[in-house]
C-alpha atoms as a PDB file:
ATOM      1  CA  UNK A   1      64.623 120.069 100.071  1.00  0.00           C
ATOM      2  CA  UNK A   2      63.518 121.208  96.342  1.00  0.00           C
ATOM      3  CA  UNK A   3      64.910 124.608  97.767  1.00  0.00           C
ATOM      4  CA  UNK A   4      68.284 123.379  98.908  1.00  0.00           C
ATOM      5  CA  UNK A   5      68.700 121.940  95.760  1.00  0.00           C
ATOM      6  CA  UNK A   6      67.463 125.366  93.595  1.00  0.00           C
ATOM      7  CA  UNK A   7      69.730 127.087  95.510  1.00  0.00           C
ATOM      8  CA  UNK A   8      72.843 124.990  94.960  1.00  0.00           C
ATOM      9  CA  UNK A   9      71.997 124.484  91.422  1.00  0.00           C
ATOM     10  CA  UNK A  10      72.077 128.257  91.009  1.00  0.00           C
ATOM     11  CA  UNK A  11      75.141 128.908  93.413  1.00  0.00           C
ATOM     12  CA  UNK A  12      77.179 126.338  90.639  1.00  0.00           C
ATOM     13  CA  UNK A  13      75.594 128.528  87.755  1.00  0.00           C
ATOM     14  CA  UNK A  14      76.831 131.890  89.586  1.00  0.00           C
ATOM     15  CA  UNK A  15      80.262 130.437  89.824  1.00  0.00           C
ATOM     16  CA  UNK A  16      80.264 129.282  85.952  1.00  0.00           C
ATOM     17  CA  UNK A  17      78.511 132.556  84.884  1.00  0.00           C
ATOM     18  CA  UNK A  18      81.526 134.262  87.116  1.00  0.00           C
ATOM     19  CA  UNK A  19      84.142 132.098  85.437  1.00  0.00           C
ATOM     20  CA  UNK A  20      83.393 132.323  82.028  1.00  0.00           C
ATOM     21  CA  UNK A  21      82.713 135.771  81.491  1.00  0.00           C
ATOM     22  CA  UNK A  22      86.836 135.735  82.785  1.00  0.00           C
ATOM     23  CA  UNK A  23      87.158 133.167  80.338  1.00  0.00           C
ATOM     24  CA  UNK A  24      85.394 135.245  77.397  1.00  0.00           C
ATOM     25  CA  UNK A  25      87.659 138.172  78.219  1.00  0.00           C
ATOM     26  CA  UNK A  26      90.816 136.266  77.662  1.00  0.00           C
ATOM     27  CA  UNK A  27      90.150 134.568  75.041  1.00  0.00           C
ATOM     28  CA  UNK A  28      88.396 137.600  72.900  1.00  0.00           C
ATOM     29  CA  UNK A  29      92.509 138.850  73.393  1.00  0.00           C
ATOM     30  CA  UNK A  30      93.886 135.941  71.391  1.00  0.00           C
ATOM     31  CA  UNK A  31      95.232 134.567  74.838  1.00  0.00           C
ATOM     32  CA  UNK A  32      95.061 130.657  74.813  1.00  0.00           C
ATOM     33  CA  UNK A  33      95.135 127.574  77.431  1.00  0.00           C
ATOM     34  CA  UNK A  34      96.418 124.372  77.064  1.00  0.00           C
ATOM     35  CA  UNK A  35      94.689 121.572  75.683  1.00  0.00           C
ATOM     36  CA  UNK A  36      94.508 119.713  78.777  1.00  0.00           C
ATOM     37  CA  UNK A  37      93.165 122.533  80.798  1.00  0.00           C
ATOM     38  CA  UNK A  38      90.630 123.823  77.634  1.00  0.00           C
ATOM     39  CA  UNK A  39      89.431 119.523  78.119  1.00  0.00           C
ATOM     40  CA  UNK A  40      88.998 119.893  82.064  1.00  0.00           C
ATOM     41  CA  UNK A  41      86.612 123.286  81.088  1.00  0.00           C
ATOM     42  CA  UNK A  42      84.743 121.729  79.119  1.00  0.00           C
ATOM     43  CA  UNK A  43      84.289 118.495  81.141  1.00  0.00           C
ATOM     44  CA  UNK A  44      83.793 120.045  84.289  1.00  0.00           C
ATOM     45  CA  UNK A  45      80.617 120.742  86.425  1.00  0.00           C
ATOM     46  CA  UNK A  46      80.996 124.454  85.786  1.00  0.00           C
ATOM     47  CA  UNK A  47      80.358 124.190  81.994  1.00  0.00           C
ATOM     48  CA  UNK A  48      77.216 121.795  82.224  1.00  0.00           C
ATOM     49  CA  UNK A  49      76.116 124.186  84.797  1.00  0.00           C
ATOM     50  CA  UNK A  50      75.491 126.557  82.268  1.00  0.00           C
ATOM     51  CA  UNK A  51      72.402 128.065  80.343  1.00  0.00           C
ATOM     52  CA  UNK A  52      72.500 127.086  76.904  1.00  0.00           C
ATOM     53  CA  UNK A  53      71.129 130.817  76.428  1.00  0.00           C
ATOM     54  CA  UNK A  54      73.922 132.719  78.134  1.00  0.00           C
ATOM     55  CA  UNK A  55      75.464 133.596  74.959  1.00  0.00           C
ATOM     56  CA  UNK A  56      78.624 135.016  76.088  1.00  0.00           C
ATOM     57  CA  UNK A  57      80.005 131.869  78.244  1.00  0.00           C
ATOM     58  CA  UNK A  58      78.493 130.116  75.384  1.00  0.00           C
ATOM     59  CA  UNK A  59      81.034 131.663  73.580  1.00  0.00           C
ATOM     60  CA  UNK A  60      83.929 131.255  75.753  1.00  0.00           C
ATOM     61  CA  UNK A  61      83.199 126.974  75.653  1.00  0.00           C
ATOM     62  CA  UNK A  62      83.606 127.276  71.993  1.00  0.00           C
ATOM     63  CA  UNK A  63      86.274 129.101  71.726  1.00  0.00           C
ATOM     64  CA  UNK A  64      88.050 127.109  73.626  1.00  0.00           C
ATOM     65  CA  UNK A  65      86.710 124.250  72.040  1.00  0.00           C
ATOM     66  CA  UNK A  66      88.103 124.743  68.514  1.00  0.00           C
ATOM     67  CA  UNK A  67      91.838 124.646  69.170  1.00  0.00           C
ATOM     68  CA  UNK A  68      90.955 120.922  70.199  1.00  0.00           C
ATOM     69  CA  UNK A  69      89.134 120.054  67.253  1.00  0.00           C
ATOM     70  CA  UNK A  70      91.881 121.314  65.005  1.00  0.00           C
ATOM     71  CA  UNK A  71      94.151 119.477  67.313  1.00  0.00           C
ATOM     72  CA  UNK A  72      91.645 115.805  66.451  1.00  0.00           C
ATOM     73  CA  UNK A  73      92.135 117.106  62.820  1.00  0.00           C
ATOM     74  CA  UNK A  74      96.096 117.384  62.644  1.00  0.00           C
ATOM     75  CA  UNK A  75      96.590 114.011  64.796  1.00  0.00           C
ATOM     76  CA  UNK A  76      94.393 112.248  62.625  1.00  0.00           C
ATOM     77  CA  UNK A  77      91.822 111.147  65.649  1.00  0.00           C
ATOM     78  CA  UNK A  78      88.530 111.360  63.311  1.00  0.00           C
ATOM     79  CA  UNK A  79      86.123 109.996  66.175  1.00  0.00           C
ATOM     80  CA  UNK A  80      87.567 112.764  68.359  1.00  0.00           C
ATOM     81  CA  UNK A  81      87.343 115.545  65.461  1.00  0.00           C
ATOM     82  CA  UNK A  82      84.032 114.393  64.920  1.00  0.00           C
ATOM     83  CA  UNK A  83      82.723 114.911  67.966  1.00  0.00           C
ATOM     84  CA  UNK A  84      84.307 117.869  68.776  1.00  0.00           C
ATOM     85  CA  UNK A  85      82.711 119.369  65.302  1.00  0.00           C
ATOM     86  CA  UNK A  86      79.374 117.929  66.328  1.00  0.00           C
ATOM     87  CA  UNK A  87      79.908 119.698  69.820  1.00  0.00           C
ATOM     88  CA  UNK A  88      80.482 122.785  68.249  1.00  0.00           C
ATOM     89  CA  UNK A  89      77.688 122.812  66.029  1.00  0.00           C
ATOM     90  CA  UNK A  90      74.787 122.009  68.663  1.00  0.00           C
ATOM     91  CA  UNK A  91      76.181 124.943  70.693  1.00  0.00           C
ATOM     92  CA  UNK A  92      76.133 127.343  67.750  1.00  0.00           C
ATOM     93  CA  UNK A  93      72.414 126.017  66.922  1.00  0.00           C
ATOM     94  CA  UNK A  94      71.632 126.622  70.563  1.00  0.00           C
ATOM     95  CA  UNK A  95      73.283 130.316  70.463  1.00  0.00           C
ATOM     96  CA  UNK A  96      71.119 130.947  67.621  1.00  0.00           C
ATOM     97  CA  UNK A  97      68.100 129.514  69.166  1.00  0.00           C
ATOM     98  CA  UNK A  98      68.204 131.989  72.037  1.00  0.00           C
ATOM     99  CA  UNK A  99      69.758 134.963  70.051  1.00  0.00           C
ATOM    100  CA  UNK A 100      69.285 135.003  66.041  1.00  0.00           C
ATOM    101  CA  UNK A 101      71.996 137.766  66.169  1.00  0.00           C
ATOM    102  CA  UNK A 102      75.087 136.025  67.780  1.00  0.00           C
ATOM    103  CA  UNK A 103      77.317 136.794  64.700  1.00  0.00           C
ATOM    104  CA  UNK A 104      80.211 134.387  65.747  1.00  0.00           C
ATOM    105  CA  UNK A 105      77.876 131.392  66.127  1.00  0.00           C
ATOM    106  CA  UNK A 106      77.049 131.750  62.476  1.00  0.00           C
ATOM    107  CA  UNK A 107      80.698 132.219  61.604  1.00  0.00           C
ATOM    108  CA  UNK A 108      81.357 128.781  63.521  1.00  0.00           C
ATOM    109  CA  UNK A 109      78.669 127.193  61.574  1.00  0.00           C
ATOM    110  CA  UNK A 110      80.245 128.545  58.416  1.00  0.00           C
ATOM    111  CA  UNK A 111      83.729 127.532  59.249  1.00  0.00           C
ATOM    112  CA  UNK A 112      82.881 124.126  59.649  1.00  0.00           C
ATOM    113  CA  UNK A 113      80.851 123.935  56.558  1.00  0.00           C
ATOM    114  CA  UNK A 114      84.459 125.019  55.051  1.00  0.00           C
ATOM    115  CA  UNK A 115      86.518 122.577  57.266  1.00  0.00           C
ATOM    116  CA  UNK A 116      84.117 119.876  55.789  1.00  0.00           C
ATOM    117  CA  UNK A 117      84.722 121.350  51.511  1.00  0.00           C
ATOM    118  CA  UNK A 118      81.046 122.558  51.694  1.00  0.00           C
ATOM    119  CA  UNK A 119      81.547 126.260  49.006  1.00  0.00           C
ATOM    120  CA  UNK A 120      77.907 125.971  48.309  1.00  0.00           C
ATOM    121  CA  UNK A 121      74.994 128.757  48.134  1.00  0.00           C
ATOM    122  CA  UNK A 122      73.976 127.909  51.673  1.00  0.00           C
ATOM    123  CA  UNK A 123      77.595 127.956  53.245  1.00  0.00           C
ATOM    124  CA  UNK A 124      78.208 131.333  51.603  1.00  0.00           C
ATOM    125  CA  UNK A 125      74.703 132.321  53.375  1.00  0.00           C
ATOM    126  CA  UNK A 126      76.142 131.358  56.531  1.00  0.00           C
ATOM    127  CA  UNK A 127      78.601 133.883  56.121  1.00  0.00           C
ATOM    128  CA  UNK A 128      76.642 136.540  55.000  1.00  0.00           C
ATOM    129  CA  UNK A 129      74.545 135.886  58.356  1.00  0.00           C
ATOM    130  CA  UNK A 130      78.023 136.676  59.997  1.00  0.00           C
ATOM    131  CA  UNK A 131      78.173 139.656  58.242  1.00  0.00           C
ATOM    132  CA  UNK A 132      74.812 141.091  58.644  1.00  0.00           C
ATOM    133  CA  UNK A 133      74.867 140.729  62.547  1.00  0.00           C
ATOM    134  CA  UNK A 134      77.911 142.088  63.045  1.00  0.00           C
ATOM    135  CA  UNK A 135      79.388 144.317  60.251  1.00  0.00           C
ATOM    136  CA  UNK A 136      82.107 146.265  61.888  1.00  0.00           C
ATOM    137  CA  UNK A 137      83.598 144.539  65.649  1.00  0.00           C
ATOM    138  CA  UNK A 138      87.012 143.560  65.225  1.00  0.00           C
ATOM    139  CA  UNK A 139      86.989 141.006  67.600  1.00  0.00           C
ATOM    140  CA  UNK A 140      85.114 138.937  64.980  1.00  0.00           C
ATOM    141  CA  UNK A 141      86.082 140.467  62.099  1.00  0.00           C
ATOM    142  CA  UNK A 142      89.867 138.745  62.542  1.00  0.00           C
ATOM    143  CA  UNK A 143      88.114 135.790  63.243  1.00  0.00           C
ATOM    144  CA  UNK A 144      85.819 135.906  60.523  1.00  0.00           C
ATOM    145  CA  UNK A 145      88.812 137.112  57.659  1.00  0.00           C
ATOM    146  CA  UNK A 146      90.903 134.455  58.683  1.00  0.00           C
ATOM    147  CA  UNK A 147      87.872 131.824  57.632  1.00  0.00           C
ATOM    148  CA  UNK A 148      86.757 133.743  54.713  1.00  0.00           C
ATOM    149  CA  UNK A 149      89.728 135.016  52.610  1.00  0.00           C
ATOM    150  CA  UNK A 150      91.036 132.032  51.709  1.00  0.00           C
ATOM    151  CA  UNK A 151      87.954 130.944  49.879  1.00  0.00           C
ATOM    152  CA  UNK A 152      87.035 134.456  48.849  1.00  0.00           C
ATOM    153  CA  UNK A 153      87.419 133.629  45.212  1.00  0.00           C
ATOM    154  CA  UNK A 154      84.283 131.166  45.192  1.00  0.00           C
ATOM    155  CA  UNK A 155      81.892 133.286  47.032  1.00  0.00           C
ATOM    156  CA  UNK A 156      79.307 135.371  45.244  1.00  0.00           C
ATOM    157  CA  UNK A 157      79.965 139.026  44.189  1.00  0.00           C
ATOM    158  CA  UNK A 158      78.357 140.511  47.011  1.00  0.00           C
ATOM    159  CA  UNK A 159      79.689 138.486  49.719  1.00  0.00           C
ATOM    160  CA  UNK A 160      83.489 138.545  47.976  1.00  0.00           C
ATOM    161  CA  UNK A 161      83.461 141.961  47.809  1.00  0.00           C
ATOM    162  CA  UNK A 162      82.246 142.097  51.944  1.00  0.00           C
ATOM    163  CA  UNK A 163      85.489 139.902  52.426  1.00  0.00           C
ATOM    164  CA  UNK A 164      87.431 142.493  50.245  1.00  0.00           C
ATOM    165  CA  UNK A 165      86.260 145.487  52.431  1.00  0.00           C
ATOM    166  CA  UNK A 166      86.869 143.828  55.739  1.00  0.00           C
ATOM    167  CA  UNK A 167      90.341 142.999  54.943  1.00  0.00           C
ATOM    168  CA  UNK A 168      91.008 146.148  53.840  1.00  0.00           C
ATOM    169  CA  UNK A 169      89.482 147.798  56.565  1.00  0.00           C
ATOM    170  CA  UNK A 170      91.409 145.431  58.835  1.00  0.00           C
ATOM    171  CA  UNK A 171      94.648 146.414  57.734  1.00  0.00           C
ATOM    172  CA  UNK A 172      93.243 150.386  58.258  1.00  0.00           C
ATOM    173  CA  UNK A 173      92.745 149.539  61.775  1.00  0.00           C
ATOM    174  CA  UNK A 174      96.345 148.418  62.353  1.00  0.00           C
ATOM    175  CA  UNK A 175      95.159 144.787  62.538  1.00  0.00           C
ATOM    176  CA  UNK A 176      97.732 143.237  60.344  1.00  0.00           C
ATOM    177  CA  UNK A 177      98.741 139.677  61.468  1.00  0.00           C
ATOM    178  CA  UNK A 178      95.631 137.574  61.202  1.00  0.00           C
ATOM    179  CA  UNK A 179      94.947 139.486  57.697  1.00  0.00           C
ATOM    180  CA  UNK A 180      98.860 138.433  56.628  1.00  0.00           C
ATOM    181  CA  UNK A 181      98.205 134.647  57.901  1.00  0.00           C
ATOM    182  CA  UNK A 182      94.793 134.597  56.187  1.00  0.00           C
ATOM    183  CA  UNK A 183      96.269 135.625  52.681  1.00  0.00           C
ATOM    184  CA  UNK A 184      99.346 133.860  53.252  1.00  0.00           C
ATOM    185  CA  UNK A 185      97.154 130.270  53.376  1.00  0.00           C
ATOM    186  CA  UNK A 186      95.472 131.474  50.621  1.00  0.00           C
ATOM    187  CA  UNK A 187      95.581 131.037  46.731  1.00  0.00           C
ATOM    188  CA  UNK A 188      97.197 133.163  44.121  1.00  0.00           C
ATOM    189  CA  UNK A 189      93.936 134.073  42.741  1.00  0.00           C
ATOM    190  CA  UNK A 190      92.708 135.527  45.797  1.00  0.00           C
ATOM    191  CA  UNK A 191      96.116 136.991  46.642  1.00  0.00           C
ATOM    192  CA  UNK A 192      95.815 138.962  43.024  1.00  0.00           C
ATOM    193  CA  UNK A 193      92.573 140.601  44.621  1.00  0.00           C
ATOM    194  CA  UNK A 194      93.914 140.906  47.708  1.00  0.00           C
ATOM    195  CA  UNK A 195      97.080 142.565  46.232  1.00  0.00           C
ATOM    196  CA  UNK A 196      94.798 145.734  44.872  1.00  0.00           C
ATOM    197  CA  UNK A 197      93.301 146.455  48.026  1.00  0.00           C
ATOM    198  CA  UNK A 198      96.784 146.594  49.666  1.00  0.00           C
ATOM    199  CA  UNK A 199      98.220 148.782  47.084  1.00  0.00           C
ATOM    200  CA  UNK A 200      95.402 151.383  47.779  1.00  0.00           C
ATOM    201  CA  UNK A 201      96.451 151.748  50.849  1.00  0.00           C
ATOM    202  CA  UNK A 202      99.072 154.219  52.304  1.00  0.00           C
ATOM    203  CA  UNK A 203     102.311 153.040  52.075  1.00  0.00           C
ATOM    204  CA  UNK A 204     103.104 152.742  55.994  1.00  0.00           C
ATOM    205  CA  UNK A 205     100.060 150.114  56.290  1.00  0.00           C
ATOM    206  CA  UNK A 206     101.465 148.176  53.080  1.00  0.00           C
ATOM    207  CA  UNK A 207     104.553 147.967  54.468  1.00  0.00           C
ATOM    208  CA  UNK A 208     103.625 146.697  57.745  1.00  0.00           C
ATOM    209  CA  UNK A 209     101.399 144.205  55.873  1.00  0.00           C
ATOM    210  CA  UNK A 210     104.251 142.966  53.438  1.00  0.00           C
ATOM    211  CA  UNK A 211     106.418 142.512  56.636  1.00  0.00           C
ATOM    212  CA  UNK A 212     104.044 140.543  58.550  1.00  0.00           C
ATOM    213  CA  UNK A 213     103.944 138.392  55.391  1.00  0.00           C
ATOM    214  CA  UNK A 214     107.272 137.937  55.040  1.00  0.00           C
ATOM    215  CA  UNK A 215     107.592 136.773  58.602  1.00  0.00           C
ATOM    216  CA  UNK A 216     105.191 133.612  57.645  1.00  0.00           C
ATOM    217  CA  UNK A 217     106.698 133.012  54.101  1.00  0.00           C
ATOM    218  CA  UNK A 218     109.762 129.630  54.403  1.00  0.00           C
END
């Protein structure tokens, strides 16, 4: 009996692993889901099913578990907002737990130590974590500019001037739109920064940039 029930237990966990490494895939390509389906995910037997050490579906459940939180945030639900931030930070603390290195569980940590106005020492560190675990994969590295650039002007030297370089090298690599949304939410002080970088660049990527920030401007 103790075997029918290992083996059942582990046939659910080969259909979640299956599932959300499909799930990873899409969503690591900007593709979204629906609120309603991204809820069902997350409730469902598949998701509980799996190990709080398999980093990558780990990964898929929170991506798909921010848009909802932001969703709490901009309806006003606080219970629900708080819960979904809670949710996300026990699963980043649990992706750290098994693997010190997961870069974009330390961004998640750090973006909701922004989301909640914490621009201290140890949010900054958070960051820097990000950083130092994964310096140059452009998956993250649009995640992590869109978080960081808007509060670049309040982070130490060392980790402003890690924002700087990954936004410029961003716009290098032809990724332009999440780099024009992040400096279009942000201030004019760090658009004055922001604006030297861009005008080192050649003047094909500055005016794809300038474009892409037109497109967002009223």
């Amino acid at each position: 009996m103790i075997g029918i029930g290992w083996a059942a237990a582990n046939f659910h966990r080969a259909i979640a692993i299956d599932r959300f490494e499909a799930f990873t895939d899409h969503l690591l390509r900007f593709k979204t889901f629906d609120d309603s389906f991204s809820t069902t995910v997350l409730n469902s037997r598949s998701a509980h099913a799996l190990d709080a050490c398999d980093t990558r579906a780990q990964r898929a459940l929170i991506m798909l578990e921010i848009p909802l939180a932001d969703a709490a945030l901009r309806a006003g639900a606080a219970n629900e907002f708080d819960a979904k931030t809670a949710d996300l930070k026990t699963r980043a603390y649990q992706s750290l737990s098994c693997t010190p290195t997961e870069s974009f569980a330390w961004l998640v940590l750090f973006g909701l130590a922004v989301q909640a106005g914490r621009l201290d020492a140890d949010t900054f560190a958070l960051l820097e974590r990000s950083y130092e675990t994964s310096p140059r994969e452009a998956w993250i590295a649009v995640r992590r500019i869109a978080v960081a650039a808007p509060v670049a002007s309040l982070a130490p030297d060392a980790i402003r001037s890690k924002i700087v370089s990954e936004f410029r090298q961003l716009l290098l690599d032809g990724y332009v739109e999440l780099p024009a949304q992040a400096y279009a939410r942000s201030h004019q002080g760090v658009k004055e920064f922001l604006d030297i970088e861009v005008e080192q660049l050649d003047v094909r990527t500055q005016l794809r940039f300038k474009a892409a920030v037109a497109k967002l401007l009223p």
